[in-house]
C-alpha atoms as a PDB file:
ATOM      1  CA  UNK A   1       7.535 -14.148  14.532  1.00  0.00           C
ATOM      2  CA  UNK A   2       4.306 -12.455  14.717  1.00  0.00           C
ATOM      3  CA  UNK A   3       2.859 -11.661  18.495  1.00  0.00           C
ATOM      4  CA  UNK A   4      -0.773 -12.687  17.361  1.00  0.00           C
ATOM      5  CA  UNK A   5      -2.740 -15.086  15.348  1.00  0.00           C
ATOM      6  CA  UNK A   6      -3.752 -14.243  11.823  1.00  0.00           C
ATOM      7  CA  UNK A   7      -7.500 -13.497  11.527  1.00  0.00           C
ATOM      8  CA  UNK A   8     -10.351 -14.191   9.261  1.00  0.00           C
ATOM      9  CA  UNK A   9     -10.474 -10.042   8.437  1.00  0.00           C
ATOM     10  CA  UNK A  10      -6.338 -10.496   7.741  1.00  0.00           C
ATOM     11  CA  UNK A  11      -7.572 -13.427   5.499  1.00  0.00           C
ATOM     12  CA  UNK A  12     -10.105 -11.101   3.478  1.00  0.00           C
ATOM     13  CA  UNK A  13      -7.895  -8.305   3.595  1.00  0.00           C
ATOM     14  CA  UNK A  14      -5.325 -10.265   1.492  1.00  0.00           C
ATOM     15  CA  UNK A  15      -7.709 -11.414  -0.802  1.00  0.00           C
ATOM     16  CA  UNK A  16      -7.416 -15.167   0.268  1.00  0.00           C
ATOM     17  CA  UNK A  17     -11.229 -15.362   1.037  1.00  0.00           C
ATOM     18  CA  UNK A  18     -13.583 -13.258  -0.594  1.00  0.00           C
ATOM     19  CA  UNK A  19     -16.276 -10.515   1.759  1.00  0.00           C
ATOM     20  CA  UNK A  20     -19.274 -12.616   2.052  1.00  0.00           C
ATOM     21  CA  UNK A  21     -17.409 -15.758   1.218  1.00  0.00           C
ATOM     22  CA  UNK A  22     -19.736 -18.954   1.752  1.00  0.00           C
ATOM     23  CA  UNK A  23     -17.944 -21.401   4.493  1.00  0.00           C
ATOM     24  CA  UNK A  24     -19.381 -25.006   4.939  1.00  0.00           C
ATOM     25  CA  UNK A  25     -18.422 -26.736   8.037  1.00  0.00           C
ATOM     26  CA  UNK A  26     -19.718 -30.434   7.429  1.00  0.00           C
ATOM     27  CA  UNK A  27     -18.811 -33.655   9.818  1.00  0.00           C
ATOM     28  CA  UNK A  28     -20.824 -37.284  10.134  1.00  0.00           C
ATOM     29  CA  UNK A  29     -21.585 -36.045  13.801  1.00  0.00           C
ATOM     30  CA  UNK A  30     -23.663 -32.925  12.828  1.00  0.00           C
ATOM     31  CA  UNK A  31     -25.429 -31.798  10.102  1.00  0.00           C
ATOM     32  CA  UNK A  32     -24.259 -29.444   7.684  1.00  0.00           C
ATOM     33  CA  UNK A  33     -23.780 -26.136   8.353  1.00  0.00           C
ATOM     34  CA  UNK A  34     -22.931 -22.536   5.877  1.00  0.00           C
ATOM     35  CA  UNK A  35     -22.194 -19.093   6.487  1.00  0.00           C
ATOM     36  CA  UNK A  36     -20.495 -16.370   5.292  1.00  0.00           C
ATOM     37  CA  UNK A  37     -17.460 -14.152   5.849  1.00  0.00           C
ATOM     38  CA  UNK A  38     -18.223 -10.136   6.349  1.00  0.00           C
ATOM     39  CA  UNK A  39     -15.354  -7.951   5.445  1.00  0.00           C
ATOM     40  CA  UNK A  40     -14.581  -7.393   8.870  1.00  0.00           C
ATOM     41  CA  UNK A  41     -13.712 -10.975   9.589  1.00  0.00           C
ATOM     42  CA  UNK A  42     -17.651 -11.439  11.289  1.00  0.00           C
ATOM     43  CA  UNK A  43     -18.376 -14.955  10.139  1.00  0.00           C
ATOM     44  CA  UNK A  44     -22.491 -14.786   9.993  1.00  0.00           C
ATOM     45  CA  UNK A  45     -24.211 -18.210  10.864  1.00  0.00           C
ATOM     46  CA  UNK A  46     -26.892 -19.450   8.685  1.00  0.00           C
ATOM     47  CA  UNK A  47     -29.050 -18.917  11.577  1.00  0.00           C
ATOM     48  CA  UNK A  48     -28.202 -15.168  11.514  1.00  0.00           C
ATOM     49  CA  UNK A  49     -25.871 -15.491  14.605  1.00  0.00           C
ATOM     50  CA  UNK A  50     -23.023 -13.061  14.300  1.00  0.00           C
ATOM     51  CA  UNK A  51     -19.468 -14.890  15.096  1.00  0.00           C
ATOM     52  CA  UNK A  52     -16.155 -13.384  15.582  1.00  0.00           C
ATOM     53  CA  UNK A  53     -13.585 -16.253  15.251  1.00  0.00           C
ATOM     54  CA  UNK A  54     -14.156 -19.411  13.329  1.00  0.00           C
ATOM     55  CA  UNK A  55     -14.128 -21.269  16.925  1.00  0.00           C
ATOM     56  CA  UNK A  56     -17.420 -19.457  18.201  1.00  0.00           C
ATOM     57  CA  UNK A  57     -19.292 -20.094  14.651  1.00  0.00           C
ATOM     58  CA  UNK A  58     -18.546 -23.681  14.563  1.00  0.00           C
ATOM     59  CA  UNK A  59     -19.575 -24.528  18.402  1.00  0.00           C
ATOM     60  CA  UNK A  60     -23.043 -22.190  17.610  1.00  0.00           C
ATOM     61  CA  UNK A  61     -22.967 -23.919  14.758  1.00  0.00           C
ATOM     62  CA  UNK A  62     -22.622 -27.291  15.399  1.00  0.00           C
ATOM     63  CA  UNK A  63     -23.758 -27.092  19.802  1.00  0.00           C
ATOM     64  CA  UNK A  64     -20.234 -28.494  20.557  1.00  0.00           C
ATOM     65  CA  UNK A  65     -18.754 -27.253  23.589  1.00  0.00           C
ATOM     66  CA  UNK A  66     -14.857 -28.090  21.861  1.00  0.00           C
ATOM     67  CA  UNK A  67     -14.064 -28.077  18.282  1.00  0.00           C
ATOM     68  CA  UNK A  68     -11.509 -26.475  16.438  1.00  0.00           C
ATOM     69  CA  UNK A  69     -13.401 -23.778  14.268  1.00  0.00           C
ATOM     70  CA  UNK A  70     -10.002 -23.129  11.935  1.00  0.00           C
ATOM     71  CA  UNK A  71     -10.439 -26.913  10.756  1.00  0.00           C
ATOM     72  CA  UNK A  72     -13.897 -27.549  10.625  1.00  0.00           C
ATOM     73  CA  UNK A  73     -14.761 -24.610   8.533  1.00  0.00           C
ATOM     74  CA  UNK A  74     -14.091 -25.087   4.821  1.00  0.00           C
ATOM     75  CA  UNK A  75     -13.988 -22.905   1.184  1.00  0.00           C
ATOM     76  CA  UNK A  76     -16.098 -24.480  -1.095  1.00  0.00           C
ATOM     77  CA  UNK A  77     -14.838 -21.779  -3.531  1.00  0.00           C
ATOM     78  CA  UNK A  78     -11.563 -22.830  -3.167  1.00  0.00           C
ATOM     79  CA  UNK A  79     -12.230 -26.589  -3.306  1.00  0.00           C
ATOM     80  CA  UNK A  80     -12.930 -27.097   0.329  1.00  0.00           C
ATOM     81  CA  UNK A  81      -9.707 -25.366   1.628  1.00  0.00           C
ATOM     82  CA  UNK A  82      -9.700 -25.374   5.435  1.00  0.00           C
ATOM     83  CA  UNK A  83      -9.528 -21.798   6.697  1.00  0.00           C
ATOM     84  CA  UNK A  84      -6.561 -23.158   8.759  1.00  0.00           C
ATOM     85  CA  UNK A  85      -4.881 -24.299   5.462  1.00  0.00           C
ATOM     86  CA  UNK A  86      -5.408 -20.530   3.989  1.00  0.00           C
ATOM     87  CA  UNK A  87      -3.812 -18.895   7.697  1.00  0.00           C
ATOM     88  CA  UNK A  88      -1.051 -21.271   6.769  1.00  0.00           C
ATOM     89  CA  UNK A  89      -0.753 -19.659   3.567  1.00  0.00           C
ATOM     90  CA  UNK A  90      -0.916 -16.030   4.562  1.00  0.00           C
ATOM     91  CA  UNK A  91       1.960 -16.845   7.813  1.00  0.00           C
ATOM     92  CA  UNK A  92       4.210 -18.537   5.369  1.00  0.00           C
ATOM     93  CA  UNK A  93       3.829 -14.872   2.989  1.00  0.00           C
ATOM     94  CA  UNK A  94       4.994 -12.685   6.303  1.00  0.00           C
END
């Protein structure tokens, strides 16, 4: 069993999500909201805020104080896969 969680660079690094992969975190209580992966695993806000775990990008992104940035964030690319679904993935290839 792995002593850390699997990141958003670990995701790019496998090639499960693309550098500068759009990400679209969308719920009836906020409005829409994109950004994009760097190849470090930086998720940049459309707002130009620089985030370093989904969590962080989706309470900037949303102004929640709780939400589970893993879930909320989905790849359009990838028919709106939740980034949690693709972490899944890459565990379950270790």
């Amino acid at each position: 069993m792995r002593a850390s969680p699997i990141t958003i660079a670990e995701l790019v690094q496998s090639g499960l999500i693309n550098h500068n992969e759009l990400i679209i975190m969308n719920h009836r209580e906020y409005s829409p909201t994109e950004a994009t992966i760097r190849r470090d695993g930086a998720i940049i806000l459309s707002s130009g805020r620089v985030c370093r775990t989904p969590t962080e990008a989706a309470k900037h992104g949303a102004g929640l104080r709780s939400v589970d940035g893993w879930i909320r964030w989905r790849v359009p690319r990838l028919g709106f896969t939740r980034l949690a679904d693709l972490r899944r993935e890459l565990a379950a290839r270790e």
